[in-house]
C-alpha atoms as a PDB file:
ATOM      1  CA  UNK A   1     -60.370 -50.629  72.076  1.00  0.00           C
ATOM      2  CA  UNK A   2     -58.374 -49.828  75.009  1.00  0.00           C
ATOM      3  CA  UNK A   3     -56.272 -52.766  76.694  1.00  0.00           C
ATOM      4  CA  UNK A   4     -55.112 -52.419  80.353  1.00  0.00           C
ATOM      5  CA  UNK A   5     -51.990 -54.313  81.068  1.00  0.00           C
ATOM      6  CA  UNK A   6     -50.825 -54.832  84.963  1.00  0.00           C
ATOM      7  CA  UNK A   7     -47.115 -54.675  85.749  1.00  0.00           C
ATOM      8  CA  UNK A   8     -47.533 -58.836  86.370  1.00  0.00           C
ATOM      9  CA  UNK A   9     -49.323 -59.175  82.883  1.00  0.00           C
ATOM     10  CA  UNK A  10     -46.057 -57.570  81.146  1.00  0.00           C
ATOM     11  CA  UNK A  11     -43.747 -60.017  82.902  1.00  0.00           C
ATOM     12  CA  UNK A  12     -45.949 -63.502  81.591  1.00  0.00           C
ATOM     13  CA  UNK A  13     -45.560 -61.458  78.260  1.00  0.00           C
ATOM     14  CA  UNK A  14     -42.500 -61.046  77.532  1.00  0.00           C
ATOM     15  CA  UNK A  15     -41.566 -64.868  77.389  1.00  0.00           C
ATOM     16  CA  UNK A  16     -44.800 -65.771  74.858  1.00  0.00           C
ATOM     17  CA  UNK A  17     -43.741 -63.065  72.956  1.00  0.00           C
ATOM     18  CA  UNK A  18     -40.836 -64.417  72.458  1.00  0.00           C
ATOM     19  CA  UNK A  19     -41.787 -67.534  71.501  1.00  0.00           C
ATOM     20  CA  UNK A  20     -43.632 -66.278  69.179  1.00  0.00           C
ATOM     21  CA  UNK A  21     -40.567 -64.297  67.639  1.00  0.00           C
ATOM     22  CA  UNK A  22     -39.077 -67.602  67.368  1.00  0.00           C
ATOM     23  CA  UNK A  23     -41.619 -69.354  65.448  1.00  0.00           C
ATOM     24  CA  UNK A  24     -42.111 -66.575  63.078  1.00  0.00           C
ATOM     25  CA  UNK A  25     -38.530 -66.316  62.315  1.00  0.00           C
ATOM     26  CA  UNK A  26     -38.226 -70.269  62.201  1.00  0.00           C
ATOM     27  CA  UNK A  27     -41.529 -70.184  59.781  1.00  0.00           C
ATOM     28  CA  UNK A  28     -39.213 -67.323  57.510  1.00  0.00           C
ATOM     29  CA  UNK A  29     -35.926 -69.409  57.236  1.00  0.00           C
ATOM     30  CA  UNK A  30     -38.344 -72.545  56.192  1.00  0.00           C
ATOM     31  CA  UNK A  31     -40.014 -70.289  53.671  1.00  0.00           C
ATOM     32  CA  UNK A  32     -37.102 -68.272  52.682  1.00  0.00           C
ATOM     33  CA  UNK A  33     -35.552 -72.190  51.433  1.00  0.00           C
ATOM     34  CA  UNK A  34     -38.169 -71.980  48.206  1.00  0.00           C
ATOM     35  CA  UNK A  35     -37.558 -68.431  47.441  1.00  0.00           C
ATOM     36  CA  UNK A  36     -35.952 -67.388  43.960  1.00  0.00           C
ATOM     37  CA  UNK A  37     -33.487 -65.186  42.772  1.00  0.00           C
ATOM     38  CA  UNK A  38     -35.677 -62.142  43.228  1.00  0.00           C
ATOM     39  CA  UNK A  39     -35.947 -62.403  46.883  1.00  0.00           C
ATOM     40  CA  UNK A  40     -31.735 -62.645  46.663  1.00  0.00           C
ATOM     41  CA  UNK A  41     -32.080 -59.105  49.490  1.00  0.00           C
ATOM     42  CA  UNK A  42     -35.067 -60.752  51.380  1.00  0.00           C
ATOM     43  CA  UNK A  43     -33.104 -64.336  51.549  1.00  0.00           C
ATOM     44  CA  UNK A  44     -29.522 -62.702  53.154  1.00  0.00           C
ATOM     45  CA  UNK A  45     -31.813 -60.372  55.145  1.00  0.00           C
ATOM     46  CA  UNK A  46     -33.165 -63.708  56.933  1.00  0.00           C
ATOM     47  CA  UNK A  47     -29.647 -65.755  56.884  1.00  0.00           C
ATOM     48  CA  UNK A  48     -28.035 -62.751  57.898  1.00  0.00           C
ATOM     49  CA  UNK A  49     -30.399 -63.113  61.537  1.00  0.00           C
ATOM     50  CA  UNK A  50     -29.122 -65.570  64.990  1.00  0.00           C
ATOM     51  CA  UNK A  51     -31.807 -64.858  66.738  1.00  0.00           C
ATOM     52  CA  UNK A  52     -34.136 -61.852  67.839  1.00  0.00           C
ATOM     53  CA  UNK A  53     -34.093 -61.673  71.547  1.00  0.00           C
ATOM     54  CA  UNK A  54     -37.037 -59.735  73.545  1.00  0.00           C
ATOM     55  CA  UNK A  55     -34.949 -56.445  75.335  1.00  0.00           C
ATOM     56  CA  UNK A  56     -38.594 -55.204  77.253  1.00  0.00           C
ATOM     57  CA  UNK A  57     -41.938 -54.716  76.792  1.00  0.00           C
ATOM     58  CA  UNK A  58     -43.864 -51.409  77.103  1.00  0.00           C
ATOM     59  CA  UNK A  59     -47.444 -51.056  77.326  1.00  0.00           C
ATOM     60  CA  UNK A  60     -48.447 -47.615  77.027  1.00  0.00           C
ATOM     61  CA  UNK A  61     -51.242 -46.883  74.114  1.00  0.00           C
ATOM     62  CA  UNK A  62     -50.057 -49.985  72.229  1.00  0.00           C
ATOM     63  CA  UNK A  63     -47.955 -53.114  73.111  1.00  0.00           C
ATOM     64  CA  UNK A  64     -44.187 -52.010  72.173  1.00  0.00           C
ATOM     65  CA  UNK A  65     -41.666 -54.814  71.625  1.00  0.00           C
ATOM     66  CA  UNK A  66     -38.245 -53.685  71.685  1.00  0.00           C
ATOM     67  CA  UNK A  67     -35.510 -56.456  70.272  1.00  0.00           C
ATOM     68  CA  UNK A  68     -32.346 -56.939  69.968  1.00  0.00           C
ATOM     69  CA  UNK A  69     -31.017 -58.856  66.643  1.00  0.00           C
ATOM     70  CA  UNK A  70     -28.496 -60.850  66.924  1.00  0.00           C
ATOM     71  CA  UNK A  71     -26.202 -60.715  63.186  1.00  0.00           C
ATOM     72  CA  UNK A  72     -23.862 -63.163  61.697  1.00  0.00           C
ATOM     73  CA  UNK A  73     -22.623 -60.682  58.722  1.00  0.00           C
ATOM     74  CA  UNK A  74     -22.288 -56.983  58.297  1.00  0.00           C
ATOM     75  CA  UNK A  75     -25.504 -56.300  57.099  1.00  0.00           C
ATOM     76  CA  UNK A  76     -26.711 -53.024  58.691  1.00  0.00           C
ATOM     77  CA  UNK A  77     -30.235 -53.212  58.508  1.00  0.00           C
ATOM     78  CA  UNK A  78     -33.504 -55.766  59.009  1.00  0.00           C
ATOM     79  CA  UNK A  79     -36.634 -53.269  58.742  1.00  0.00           C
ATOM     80  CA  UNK A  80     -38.058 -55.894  56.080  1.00  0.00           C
ATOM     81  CA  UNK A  81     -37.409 -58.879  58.863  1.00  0.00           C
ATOM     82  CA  UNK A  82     -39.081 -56.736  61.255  1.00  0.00           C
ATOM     83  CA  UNK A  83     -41.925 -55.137  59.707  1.00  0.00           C
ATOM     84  CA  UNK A  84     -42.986 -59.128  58.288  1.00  0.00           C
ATOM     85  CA  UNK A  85     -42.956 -60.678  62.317  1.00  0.00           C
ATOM     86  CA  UNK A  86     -44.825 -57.874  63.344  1.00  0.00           C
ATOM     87  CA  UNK A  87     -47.450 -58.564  60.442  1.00  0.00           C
ATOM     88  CA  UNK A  88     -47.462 -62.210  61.269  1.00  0.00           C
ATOM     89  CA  UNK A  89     -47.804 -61.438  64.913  1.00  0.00           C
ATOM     90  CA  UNK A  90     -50.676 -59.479  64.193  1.00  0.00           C
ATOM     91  CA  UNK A  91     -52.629 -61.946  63.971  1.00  0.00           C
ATOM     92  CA  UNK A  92     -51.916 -63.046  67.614  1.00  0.00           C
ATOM     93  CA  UNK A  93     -51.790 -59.691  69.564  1.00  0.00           C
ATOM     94  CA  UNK A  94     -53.199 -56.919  67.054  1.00  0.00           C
ATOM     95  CA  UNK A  95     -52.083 -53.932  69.215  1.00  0.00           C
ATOM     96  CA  UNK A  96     -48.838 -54.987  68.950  1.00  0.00           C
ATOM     97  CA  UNK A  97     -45.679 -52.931  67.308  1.00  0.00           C
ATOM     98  CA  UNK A  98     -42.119 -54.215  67.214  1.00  0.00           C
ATOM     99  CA  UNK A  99     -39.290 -51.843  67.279  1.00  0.00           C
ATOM    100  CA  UNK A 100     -34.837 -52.912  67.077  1.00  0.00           C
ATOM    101  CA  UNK A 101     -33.326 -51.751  69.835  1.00  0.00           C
ATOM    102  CA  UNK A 102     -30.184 -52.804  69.195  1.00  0.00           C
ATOM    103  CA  UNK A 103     -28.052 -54.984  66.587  1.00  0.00           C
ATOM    104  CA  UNK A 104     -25.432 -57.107  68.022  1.00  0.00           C
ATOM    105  CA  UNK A 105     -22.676 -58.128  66.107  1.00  0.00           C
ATOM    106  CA  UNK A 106     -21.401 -61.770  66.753  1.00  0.00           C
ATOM    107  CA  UNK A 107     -19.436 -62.366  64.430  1.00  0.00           C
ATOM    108  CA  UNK A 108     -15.578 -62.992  65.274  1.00  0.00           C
ATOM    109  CA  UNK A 109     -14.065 -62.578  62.648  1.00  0.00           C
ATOM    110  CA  UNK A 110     -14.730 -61.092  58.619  1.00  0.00           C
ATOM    111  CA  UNK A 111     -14.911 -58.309  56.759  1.00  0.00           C
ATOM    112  CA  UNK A 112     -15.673 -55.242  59.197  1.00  0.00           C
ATOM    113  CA  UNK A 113     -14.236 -57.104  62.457  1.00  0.00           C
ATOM    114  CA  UNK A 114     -10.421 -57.802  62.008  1.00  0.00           C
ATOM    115  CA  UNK A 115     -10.062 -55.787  58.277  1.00  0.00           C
END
């Protein structure tokens, strides 16, 4: 099924997008608190996260998402994180595909930062 999106429909978008982002990741932390000791990667994957902040949205074939993740260690990579919002999101807007555009460090200090 083909889905045309106006220039105004992008803009309304992008903030319930994000709120959904939020919840998701808010619904993983809660989760991630009865996790075991097999999920150990899974767990500092989720801890490791600030926030996910929307950069833009693209609507070409598909609705692109492209985030930002904002980090509180030096963990290099979330493609887990990622790939389990976009399942859960899904649900809401199945066309939809999330992609990292960038990961910001804010940590001030730590291992990787000041040694």
């Amino acid at each position: 099924m083909k889905y045309i999106v106006t220039e105004s429909q992008v803009k309304s978008l992008q903030p319930r997008i994000q709120k959904l982002i939020d919840s998701e990741l808010d619904s993983l932390r809660t989760e991630s608190e009865d996790w075991g000791m097999g999920e150990m990667d899974e767990l500092a994957e989720v801890q490791s996260v600030d926030k996910i902040v929307v950069d833009r949205v693209v609507t070409i074939s598909k609705i692109k998402v492209y985030v930002n993740i904002h980090k509180n260690s030096n963990r290099p990579d979330f493609d887990n994180l990622i790939a389990e919002i976009q399942y859960r999101l899904e649900d809401w807007i199945p066309s939809i595909e999330l992609y990292i555009e960038d990961i910001i460090d804010d940590r001030k200090f730590g291992p990787g930062i000041d040694w």
